[in-house]
Protein backbone atom coordinates (compact mmCIF):
# COMPACT_ATOMS: atom_id res chain seq x y z
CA UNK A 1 0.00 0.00 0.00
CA UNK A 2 1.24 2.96 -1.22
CA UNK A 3 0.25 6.68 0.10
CA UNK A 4 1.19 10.08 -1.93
CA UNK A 5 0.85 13.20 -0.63
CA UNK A 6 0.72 16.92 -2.87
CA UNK A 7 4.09 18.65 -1.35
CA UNK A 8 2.26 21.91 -1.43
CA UNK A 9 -0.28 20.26 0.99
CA UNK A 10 1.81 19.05 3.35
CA UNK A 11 4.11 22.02 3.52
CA UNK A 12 0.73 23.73 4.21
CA UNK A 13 -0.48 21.41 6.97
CA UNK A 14 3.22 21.64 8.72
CA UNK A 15 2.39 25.82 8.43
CA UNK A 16 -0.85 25.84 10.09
CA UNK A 17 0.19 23.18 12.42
CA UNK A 18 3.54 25.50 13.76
CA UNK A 19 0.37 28.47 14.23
CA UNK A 20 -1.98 26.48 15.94
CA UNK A 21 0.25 24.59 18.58
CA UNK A 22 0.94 27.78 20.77
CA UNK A 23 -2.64 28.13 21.47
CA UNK A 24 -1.99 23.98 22.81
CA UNK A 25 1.41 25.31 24.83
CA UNK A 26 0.57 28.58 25.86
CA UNK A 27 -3.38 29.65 26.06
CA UNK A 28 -4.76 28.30 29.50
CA UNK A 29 -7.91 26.68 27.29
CA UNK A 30 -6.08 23.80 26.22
CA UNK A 31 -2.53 24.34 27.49
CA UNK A 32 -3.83 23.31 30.85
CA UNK A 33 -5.20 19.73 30.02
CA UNK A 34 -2.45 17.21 30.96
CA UNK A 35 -1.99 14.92 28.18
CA UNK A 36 0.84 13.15 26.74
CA UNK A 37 3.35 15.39 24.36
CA UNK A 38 2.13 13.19 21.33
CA UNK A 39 -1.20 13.29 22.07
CA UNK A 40 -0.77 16.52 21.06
CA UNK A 41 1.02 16.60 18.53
CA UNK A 42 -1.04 14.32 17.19
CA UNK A 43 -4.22 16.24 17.82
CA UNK A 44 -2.33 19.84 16.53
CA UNK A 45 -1.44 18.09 12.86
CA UNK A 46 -5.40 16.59 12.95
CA UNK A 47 -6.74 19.77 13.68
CA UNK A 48 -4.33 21.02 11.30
CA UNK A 49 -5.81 19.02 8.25
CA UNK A 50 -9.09 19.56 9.18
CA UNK A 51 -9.28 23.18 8.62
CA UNK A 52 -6.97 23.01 6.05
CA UNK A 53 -9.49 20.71 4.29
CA UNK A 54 -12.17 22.62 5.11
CA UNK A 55 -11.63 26.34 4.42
CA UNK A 56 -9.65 25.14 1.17
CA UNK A 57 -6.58 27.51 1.34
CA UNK A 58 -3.65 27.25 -0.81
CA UNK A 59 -0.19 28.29 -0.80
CA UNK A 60 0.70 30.43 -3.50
CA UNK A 61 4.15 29.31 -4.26
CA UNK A 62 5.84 26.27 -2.86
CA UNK A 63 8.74 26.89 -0.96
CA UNK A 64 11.92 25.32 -3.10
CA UNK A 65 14.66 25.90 0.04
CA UNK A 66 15.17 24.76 3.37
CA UNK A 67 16.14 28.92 4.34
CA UNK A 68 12.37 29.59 2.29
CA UNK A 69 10.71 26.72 4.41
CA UNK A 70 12.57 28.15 7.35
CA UNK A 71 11.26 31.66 7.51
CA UNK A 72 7.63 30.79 6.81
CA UNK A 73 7.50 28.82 9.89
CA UNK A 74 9.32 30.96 11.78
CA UNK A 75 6.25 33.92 10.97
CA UNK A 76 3.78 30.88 11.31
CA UNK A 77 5.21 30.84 15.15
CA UNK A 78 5.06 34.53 15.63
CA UNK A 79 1.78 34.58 14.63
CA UNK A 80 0.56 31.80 16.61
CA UNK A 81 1.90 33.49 19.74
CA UNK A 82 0.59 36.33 18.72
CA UNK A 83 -3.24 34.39 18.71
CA UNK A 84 -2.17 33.05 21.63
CA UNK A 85 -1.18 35.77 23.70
CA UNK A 86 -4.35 37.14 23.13
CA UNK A 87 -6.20 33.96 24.68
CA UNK A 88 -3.51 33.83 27.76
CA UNK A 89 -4.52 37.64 28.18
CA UNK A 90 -8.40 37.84 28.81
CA UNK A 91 -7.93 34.47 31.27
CA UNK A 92 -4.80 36.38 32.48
CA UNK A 93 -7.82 38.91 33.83
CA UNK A 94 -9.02 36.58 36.41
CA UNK A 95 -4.71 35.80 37.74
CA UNK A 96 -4.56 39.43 37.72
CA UNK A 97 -7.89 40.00 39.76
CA UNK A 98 -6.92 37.35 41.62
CA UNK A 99 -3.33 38.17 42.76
CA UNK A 100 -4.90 41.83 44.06
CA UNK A 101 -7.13 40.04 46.38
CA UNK A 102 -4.72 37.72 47.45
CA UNK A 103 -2.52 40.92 48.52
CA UNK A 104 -6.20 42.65 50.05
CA UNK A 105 -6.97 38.99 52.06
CA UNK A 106 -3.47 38.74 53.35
CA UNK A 107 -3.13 35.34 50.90
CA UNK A 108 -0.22 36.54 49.37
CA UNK A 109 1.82 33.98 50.79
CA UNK A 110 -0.46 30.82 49.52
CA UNK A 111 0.35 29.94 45.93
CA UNK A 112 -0.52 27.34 43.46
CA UNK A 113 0.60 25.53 40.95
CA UNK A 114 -0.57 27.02 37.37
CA UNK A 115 -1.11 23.65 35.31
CA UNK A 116 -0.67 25.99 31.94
CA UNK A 117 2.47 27.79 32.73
CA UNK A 118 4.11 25.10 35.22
CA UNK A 119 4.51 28.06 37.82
CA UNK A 120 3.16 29.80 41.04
CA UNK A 121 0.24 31.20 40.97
CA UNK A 122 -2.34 33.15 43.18
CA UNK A 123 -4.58 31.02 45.09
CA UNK A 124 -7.73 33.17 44.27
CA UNK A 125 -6.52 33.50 40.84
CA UNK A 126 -6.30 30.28 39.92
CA UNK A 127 -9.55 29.52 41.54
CA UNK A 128 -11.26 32.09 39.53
CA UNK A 129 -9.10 31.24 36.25
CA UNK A 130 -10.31 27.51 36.72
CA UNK A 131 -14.09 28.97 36.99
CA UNK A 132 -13.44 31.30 34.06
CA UNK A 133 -12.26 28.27 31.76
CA UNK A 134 -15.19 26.56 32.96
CA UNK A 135 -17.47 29.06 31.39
CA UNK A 136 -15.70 29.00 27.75
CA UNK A 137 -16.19 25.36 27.56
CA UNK A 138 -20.28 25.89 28.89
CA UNK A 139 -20.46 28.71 26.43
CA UNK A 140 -19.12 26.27 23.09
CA UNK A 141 -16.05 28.93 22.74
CA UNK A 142 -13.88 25.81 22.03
CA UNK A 143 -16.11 25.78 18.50
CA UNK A 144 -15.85 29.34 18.49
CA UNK A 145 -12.37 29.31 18.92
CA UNK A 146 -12.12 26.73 15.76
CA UNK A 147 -13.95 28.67 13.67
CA UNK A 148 -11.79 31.90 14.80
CA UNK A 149 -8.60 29.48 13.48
CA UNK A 150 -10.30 28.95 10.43
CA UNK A 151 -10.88 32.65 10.09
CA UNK A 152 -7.33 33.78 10.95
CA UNK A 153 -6.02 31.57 8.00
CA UNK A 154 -8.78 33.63 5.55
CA UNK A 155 -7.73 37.05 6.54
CA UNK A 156 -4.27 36.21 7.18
CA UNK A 157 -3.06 33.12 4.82
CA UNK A 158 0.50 31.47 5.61
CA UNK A 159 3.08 32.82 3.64
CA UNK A 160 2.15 36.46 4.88
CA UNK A 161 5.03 38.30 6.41
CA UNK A 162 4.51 38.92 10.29
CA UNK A 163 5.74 42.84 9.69
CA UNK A 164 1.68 42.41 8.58
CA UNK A 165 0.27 42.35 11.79
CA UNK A 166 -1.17 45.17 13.77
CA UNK A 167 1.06 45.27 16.97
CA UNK A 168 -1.13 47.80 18.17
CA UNK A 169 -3.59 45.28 18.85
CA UNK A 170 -1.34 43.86 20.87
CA UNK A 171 -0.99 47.22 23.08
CA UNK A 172 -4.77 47.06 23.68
CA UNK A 173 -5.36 43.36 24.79
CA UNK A 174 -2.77 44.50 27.84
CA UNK A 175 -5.19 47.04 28.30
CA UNK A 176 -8.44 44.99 28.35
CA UNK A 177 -6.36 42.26 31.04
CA UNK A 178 -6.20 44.91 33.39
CA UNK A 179 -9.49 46.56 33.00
CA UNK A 180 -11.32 43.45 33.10
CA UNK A 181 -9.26 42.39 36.25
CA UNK A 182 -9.82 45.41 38.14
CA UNK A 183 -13.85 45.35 37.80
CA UNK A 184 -13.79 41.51 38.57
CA UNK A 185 -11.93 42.44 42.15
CA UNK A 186 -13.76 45.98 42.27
CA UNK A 187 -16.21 45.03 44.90
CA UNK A 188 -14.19 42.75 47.53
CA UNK A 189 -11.51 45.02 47.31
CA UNK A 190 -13.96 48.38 47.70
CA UNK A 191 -15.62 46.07 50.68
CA UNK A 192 -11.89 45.27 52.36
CA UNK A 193 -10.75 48.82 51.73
CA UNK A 194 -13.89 50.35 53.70
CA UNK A 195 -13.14 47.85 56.71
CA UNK A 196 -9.35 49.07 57.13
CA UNK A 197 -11.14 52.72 56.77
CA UNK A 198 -13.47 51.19 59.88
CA UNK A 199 -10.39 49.50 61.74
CA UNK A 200 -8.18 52.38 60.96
CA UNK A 201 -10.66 54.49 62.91
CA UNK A 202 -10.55 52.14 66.10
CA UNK A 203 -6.81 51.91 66.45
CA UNK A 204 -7.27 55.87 66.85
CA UNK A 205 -9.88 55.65 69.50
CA UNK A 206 -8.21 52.52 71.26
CA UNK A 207 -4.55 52.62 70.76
CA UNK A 208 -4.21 49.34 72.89
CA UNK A 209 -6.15 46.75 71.07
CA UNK A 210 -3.64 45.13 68.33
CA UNK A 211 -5.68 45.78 65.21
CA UNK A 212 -3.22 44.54 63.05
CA UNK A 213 -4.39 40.89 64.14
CA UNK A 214 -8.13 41.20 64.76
CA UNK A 215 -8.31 42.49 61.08
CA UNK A 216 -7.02 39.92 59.37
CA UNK A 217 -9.74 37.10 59.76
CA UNK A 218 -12.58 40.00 59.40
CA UNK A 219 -10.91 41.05 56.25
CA UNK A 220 -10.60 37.50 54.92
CA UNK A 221 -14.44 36.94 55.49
CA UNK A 222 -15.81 39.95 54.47
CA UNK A 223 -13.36 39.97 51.15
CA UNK A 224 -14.50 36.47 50.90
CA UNK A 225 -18.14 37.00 50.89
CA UNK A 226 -18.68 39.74 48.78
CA UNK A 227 -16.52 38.24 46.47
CA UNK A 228 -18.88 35.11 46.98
CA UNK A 229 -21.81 37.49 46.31
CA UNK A 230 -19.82 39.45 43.08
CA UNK A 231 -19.91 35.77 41.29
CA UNK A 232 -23.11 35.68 39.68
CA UNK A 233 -22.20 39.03 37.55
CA UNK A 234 -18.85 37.02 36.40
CA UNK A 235 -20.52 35.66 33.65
CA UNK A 236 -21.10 39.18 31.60
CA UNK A 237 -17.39 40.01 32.70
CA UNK A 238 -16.17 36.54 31.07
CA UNK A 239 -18.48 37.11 27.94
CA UNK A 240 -16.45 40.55 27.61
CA UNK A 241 -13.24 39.07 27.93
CA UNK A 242 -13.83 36.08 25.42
CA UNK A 243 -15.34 38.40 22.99
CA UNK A 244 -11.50 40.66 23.23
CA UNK A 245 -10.20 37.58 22.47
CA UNK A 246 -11.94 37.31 19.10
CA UNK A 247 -12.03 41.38 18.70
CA UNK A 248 -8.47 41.42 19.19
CA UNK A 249 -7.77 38.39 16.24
CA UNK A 250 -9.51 40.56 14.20
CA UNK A 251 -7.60 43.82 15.06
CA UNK A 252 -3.93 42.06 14.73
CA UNK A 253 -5.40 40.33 11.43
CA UNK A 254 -6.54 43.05 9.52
């Protein structure tokens, strides 16, 4: 049995692959699913010929050197961090939320292991990045985020040069990380910040009682409550920050 294969095609498939694996290495979506190294390979060069297959793009000129071959996957790579930084940026809104109330609850010390990134993380950051990936799977993003792939190799075919892309896109998803993590914490760190106001006000009045200690369980409960209470508006914060995600493809595509 013998199996041929069109050059062109395959050269394609290896392109697309080389953009889609840093979503698999560095976006928290899939990134954080332990599996075996060639279980995903496997699955990135499936996925690969999928969409290839399916949106039926071409290269326009074979590549005839190994120096050729080189560069276009080295701007394949670029460009797949470049989709992927945008992903690891809107979940980077709930690490970023997170690690301010750690510092406001006094959990600054706690830390977790990020399954994604291999590293420390906050302990209310990765609680709320867990919950946040949660949401994009209940909300069929995965699909979403297929069809964005699928998209990105219409607007922006391989071959293209990554001197292409619109870096100020880039500039803006920072923005939207820290917005988005600032109105997630808003109200537990609003809550917190009035308590030290109240317990700021009693180490005046009694100098004697060591405030410094009694605050830090009230702070811990209060900041944990209204955080508690904050959690049913985190689905229209999420919604905002997947929807970047997809704004921003467009933006650094166009």
């Amino acid at each position: 049995m013998m199996l041929r294969a069109d050059a062109a095609w395959v050269v394609l498939l290896l392109l697309v692959s080389l953009r889609i694996a840093p979503l698999f290495i560095m976006a928290p979506v899939f990134g954080s699913a332990p599996a075996p190294n060639l279980f995903r390979a496997a699955l990135i060069i499936a996925l690969s010929a999928a969409i290839v297959s399916a949106s039926g793009i071409a290269l326009s000129q074979v590549p005839g050197t190994l120096t050729e071959l080189g560069s276009l996957a080295a701007s394949e790579i670029v460009a797949g961090a470049a989709l992927a930084f945008g992903l690891a940026a809107a979940f980077g809104a709930f690490l970023f939320a997170g690690r301010i109330l750690d510092l406001q609850f006094g959990f600054g010390l706690a830390a977790l292991i990020d399954p994604s990134t291999r590293t420390n993380a906050p302990l209310l950051g990765t609680a709320l990045n867990l919950l946040a990936v949660t949401l994009f799977f209940v909300a069929d993003g995965h699909h979403l985020l297929i069809r964005a792939l699928a998209f990105s190799l219409e607007q922006f075919p391989p071959g293209r040069s990554v001197s292409e892309l619109d870096l100020a896109a880039v500039v803006a998803q920072f923005g939207v990380m820290f917005t988005l993590g600032l109105v997630v914490a808003a109200p537990a760190i609003f809550a917190v910040m009035l308590l030290d106001i109240g317990f700021a006000v009693v180490s005046r009045t009694m100098p004697q009682m060591n405030v410094f200690i009694i605050a830090i369980p009230f702070k811990i409960v209060l900041g944990l409550l209204v955080l508690a209470l904050s959690l049913r508006y985190l689905g229209a914060v999420a919604q905002k920050a997947f929807e970047s995600v997809f704004r921003y493809w467009s933006m650094l595509l166009s």
